[in-house]
Protein backbone atom coordinates (compact mmCIF):
# COMPACT_ATOMS: atom_id res chain seq x y z
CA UNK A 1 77.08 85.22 95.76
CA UNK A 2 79.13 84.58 98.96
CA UNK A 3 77.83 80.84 100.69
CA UNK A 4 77.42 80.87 104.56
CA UNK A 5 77.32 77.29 106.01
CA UNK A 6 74.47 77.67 108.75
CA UNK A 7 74.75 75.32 111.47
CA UNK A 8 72.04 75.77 114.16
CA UNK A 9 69.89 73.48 116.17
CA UNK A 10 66.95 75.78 117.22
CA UNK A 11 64.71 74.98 114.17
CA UNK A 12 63.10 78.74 114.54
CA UNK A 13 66.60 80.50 114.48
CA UNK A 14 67.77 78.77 111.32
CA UNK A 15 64.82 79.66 109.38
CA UNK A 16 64.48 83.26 110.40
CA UNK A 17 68.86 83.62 110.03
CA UNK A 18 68.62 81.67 106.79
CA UNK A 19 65.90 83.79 105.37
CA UNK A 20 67.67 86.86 106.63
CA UNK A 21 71.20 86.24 105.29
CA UNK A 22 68.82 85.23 101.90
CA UNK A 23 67.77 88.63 102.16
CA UNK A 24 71.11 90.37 102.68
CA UNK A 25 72.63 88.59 99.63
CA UNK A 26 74.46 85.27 100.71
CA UNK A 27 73.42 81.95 99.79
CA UNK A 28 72.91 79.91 103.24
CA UNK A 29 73.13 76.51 103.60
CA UNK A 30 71.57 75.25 106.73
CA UNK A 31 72.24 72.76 108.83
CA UNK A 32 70.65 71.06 112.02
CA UNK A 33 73.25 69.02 113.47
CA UNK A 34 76.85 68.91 113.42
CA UNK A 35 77.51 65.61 111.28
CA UNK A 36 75.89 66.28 108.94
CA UNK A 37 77.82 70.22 108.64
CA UNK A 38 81.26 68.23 108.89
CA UNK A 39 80.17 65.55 106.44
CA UNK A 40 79.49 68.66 104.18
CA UNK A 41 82.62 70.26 104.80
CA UNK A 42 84.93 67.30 104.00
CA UNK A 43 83.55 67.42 100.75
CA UNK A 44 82.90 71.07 99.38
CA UNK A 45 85.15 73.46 101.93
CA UNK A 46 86.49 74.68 99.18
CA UNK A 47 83.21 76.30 98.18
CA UNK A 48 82.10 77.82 101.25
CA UNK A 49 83.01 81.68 102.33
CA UNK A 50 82.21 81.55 105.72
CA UNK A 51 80.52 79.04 108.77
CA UNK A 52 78.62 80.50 111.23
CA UNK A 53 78.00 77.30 113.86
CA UNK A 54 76.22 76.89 117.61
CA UNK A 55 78.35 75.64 120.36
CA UNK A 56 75.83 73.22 121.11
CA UNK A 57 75.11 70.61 118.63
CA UNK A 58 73.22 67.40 118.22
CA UNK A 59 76.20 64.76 116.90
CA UNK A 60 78.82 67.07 116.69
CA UNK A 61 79.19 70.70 117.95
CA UNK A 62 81.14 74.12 117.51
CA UNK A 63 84.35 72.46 118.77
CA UNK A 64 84.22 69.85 116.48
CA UNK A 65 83.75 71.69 113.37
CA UNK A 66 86.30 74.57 114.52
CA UNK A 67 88.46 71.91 114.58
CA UNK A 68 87.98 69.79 111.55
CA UNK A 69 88.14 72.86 109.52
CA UNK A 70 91.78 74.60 111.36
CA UNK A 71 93.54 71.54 112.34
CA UNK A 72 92.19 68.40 109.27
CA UNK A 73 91.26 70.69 106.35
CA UNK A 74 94.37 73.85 107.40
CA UNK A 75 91.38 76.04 106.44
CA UNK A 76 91.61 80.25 107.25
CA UNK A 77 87.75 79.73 106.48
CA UNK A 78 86.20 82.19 108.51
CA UNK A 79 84.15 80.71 111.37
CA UNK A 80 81.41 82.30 113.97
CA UNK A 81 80.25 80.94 116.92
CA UNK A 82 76.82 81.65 118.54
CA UNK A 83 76.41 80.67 121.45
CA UNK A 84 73.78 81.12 124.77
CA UNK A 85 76.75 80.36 126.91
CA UNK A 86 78.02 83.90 127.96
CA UNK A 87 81.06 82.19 129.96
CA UNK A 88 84.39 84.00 129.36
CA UNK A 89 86.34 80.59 129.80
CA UNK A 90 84.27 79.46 126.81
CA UNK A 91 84.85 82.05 124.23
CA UNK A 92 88.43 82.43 124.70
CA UNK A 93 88.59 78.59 124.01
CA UNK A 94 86.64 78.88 121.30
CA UNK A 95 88.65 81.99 120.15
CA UNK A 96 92.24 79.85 120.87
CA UNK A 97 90.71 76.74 118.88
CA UNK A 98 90.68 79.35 116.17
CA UNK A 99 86.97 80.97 115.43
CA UNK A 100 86.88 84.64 114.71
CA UNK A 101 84.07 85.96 116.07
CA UNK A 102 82.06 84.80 119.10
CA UNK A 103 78.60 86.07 119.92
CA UNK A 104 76.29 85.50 122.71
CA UNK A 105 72.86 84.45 121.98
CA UNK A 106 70.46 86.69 121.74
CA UNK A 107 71.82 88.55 119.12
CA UNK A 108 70.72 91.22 116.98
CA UNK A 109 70.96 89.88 113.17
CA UNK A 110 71.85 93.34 112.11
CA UNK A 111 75.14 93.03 114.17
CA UNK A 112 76.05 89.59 113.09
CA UNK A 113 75.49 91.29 109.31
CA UNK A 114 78.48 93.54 110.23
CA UNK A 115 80.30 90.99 111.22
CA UNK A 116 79.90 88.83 108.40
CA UNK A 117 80.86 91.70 106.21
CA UNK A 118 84.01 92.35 107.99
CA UNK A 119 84.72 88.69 107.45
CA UNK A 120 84.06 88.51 103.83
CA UNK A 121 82.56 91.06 102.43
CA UNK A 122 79.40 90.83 100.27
């Protein structure tokens, strides 16, 4: 089973993702904050398939973690950022920091699920 670090803020939208993803196969492990994501990641990258992570954290955000993982850990992990900024300037920065996918918040789950299996698979 393919492990999705979940990093998310809005309390509602990491259950309901987390339960979906469940659902559809992946084993999700959520996160509300971005310190305590990168604190996970410095210890078991090696086991996680893909991060999906908000731009807008408490501690740490998207940025941060888009970095730790391309520039401190080298990773080709796959990262996606959600995001309710719909800014251009934004995604392409995200996109040059090095995430693969960007989506705008709302979303539709189903849509992500592509996404994710484009990524990695199931």
């Amino acid at each position: 089973m393919k492990k999705i670090l979940l990093v998310e803020d809005d309390e509602m939208l990491l259950k309901s993702l987390s339960y979906y993803l469940q659902m559809n196969q992946f084993e999700v492990l959520p996160y509300d904050n971005g310190a305590d994501a990168l604190a996970l990641l410095h210890q078991e990258i090696d086991v996680i398939d893909l991060i999906i992570t908000d731009l807008n954290l408490p501690f740490a955000g998207g940025q941060q973690i888009i970095e730790s993982v391309r520039k401190e850990k080298k990773s080709k992990l796959p990262v996606i950022v959600l995001t309710a900024s719909g800014i251009e300037s934004t995604e392409l920065e995200m996109l040059e920091l090095g995430a693969d996918e960007f989506i705008s918040k709302p979303f539709s789950p189903a849509i992500l699920l592509k996404r994710i299996q484009k990524l990695i698979g199931n």
